[in-house]
PDB file of N, CA and C in Angstrom:
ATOM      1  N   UNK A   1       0.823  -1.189   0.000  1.00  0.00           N
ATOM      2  CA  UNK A   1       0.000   0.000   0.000  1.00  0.00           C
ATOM      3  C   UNK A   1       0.867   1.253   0.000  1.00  0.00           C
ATOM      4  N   UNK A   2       2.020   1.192   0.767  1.00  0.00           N
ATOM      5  CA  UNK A   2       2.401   2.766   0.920  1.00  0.00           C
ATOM      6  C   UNK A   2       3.146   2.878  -0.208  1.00  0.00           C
ATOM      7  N   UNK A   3       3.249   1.920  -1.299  1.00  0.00           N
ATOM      8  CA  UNK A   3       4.121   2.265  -2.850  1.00  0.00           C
ATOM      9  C   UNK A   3       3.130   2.701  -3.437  1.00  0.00           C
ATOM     10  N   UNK A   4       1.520   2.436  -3.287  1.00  0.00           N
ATOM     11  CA  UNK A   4       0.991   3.542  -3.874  1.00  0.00           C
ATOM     12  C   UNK A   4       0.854   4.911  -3.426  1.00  0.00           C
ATOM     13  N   UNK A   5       0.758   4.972  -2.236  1.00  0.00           N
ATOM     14  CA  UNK A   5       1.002   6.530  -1.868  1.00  0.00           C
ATOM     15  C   UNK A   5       2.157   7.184  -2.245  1.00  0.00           C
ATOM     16  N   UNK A   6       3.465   6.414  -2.573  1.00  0.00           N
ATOM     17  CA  UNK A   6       4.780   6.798  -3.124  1.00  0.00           C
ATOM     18  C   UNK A   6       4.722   7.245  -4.429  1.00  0.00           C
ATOM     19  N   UNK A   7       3.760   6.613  -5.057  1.00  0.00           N
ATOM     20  CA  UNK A   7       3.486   7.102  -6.416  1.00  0.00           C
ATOM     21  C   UNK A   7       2.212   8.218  -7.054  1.00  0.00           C
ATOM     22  N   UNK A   8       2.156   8.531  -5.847  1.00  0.00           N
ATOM     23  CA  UNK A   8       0.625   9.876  -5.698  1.00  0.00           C
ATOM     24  C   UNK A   8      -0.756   9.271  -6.101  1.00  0.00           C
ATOM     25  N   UNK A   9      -1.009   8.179  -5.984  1.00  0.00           N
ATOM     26  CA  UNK A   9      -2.847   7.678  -6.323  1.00  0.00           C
ATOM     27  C   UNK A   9      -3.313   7.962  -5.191  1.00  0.00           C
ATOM     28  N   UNK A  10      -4.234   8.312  -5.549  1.00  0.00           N
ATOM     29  CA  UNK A  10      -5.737   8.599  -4.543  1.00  0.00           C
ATOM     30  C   UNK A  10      -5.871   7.314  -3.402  1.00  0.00           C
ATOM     31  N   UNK A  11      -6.617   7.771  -2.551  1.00  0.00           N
ATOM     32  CA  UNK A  11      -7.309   6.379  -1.699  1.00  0.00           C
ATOM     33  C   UNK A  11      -8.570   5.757  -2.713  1.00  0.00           C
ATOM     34  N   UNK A  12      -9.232   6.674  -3.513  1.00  0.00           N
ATOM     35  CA  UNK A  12     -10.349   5.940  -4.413  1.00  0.00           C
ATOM     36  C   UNK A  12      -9.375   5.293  -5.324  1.00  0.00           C
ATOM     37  N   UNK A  13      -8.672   5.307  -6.146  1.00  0.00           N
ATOM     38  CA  UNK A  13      -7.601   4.627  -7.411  1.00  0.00           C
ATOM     39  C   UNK A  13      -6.791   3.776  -6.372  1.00  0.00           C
ATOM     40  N   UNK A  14      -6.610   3.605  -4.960  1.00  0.00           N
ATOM     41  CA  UNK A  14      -6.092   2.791  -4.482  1.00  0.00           C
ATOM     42  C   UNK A  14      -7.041   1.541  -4.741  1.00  0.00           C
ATOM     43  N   UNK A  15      -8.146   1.992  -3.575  1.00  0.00           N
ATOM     44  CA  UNK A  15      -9.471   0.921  -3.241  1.00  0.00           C
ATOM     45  C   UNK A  15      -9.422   0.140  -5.211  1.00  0.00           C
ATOM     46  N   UNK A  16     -10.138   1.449  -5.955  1.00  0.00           N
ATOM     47  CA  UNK A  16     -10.015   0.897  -7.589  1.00  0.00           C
ATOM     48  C   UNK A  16      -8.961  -0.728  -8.083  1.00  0.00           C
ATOM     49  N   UNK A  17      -8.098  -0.118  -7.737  1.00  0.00           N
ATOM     50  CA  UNK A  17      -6.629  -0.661  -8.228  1.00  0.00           C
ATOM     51  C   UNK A  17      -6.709  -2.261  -6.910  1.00  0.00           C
ATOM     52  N   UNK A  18      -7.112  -2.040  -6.095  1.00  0.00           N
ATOM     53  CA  UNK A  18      -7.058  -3.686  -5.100  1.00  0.00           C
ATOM     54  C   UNK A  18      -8.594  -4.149  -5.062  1.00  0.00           C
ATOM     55  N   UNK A  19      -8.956  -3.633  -5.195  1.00  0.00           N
ATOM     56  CA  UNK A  19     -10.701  -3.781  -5.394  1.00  0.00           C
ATOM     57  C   UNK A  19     -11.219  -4.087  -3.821  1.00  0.00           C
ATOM     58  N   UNK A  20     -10.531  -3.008  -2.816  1.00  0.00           N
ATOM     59  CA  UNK A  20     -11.103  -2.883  -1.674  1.00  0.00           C
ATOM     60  C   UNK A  20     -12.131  -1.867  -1.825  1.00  0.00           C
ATOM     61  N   UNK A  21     -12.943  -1.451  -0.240  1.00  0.00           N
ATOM     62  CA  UNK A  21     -13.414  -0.521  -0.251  1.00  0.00           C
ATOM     63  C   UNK A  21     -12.582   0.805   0.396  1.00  0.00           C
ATOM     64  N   UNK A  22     -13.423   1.633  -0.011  1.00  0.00           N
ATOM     65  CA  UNK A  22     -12.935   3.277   0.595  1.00  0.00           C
ATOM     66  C   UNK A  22     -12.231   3.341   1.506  1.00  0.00           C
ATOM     67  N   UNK A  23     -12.849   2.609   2.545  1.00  0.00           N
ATOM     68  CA  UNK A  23     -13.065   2.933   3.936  1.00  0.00           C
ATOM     69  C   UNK A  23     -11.609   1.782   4.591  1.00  0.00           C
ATOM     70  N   UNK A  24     -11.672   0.820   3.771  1.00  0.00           N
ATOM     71  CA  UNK A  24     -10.632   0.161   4.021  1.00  0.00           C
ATOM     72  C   UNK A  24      -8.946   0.346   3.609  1.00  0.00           C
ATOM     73  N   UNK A  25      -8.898   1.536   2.883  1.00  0.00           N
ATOM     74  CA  UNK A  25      -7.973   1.713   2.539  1.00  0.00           C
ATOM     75  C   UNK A  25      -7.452   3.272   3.109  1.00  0.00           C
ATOM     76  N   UNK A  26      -8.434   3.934   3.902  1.00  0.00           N
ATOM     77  CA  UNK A  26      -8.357   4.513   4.290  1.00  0.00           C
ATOM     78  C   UNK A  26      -7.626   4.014   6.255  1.00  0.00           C
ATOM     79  N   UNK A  27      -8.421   2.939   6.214  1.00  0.00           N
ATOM     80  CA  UNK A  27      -7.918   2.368   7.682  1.00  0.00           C
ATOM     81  C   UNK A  27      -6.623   1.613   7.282  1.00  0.00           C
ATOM     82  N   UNK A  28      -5.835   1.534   6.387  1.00  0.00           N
ATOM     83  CA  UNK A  28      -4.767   0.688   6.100  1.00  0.00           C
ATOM     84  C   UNK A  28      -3.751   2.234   5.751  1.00  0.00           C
ATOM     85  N   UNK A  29      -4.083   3.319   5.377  1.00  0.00           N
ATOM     86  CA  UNK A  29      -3.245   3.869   5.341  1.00  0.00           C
ATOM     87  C   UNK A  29      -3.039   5.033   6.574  1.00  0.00           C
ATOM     88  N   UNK A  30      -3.602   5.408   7.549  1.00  0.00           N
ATOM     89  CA  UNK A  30      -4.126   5.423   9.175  1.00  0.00           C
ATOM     90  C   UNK A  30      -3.048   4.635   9.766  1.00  0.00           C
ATOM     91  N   UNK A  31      -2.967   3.064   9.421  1.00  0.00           N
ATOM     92  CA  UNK A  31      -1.831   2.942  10.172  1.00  0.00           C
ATOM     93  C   UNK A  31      -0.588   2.882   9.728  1.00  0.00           C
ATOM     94  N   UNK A  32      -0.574   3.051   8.208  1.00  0.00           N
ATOM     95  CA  UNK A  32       0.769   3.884   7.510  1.00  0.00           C
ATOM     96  C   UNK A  32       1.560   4.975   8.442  1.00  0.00           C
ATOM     97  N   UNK A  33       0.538   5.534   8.773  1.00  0.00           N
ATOM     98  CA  UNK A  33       0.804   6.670   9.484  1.00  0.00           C
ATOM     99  C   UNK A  33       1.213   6.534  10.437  1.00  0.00           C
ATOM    100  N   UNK A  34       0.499   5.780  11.712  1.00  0.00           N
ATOM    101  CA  UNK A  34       0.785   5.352  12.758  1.00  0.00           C
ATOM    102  C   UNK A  34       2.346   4.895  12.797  1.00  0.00           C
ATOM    103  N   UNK A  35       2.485   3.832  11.954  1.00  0.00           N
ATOM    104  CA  UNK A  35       3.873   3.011  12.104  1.00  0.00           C
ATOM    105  C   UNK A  35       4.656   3.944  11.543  1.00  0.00           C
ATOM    106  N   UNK A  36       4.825   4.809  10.876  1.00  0.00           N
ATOM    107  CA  UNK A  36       6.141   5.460  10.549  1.00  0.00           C
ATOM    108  C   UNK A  36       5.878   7.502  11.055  1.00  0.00           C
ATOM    109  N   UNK A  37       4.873   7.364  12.402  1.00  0.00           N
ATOM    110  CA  UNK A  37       5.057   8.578  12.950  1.00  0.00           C
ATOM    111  C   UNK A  37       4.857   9.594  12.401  1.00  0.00           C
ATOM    112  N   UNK A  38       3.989   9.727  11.811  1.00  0.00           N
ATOM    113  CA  UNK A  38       3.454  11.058  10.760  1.00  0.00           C
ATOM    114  C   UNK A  38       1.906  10.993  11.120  1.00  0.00           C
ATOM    115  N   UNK A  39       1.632  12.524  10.086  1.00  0.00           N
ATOM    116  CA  UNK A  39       0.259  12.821  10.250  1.00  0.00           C
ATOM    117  C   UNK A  39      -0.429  13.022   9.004  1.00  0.00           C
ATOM    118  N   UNK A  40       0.723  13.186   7.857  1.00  0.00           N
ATOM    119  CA  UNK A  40      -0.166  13.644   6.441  1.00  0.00           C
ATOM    120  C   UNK A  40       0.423  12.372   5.658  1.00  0.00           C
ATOM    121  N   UNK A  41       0.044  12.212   4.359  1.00  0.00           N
ATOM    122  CA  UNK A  41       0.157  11.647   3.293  1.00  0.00           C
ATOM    123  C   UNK A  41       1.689  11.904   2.759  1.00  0.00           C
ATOM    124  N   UNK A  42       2.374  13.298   2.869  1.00  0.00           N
ATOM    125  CA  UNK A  42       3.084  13.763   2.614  1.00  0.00           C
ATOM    126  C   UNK A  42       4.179  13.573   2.712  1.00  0.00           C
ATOM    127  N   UNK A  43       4.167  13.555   4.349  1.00  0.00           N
ATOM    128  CA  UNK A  43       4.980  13.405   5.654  1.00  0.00           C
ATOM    129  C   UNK A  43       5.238  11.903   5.509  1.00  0.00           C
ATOM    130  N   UNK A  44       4.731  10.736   5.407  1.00  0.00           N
ATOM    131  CA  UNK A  44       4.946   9.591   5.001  1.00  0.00           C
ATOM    132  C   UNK A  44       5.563   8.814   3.771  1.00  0.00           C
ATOM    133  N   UNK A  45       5.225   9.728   2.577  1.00  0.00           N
ATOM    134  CA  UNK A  45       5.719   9.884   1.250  1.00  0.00           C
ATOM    135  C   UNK A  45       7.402  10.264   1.668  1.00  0.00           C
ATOM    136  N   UNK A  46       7.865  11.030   2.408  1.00  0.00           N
ATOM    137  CA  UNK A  46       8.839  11.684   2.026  1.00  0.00           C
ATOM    138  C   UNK A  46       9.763  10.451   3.539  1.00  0.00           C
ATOM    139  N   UNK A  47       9.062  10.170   4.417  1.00  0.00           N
ATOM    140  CA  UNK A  47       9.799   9.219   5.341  1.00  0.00           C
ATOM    141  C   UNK A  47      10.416   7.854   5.030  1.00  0.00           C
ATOM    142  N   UNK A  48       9.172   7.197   3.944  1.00  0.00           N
ATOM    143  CA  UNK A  48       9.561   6.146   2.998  1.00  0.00           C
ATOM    144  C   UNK A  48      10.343   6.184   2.139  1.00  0.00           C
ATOM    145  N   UNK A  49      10.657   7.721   1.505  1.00  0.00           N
ATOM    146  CA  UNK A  49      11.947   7.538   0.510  1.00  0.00           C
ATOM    147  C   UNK A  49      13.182   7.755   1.031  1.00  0.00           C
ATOM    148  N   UNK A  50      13.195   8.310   2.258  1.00  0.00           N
ATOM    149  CA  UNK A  50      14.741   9.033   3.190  1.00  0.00           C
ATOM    150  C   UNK A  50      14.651   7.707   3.891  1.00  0.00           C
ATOM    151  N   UNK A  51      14.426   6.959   4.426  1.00  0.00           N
ATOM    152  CA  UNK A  51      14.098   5.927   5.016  1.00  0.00           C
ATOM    153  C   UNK A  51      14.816   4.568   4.139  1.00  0.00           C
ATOM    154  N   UNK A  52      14.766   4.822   3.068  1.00  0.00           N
ATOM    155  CA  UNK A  52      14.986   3.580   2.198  1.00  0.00           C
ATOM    156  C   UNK A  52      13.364   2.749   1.963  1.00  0.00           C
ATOM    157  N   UNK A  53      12.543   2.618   2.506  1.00  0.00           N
ATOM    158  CA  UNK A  53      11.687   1.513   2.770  1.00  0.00           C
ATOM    159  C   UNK A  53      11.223   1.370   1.472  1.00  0.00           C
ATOM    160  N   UNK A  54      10.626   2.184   0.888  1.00  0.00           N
ATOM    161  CA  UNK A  54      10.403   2.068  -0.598  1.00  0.00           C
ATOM    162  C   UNK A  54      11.076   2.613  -1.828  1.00  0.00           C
ATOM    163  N   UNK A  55      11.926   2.268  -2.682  1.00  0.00           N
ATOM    164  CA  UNK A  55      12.739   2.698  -3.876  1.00  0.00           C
ATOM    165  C   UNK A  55      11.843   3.082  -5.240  1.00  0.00           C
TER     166      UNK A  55
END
């Protein structure tokens, strides 16, 4: 999940793209957040690439 946030898709083109719902991809990226100590989309985007975790 957080390689799609690495690559700027929506939470709807996420859900789209795994054929979850909204709401579930919204609670999967919530604890994106959680586990790597952030609060925005942004802030996580930019922790995963200084981080190494996603290339």
């Amino acid at each position: 999940m957080l390689g799609y946030l690495v690559t700027g898709m929506s939470n709807r083109a996420i859900a789209m793209e795994l054929v979850l719902a909204d709401e579930t991809v919204k609670s999967h990226v919530r604890s994106i957040y959680r586990k790597l100590e952030v609060g925005d989309r942004a802030s996580a985007v930019a922790v995963a690439l200084r981080e190494g975790i996603f290339r």
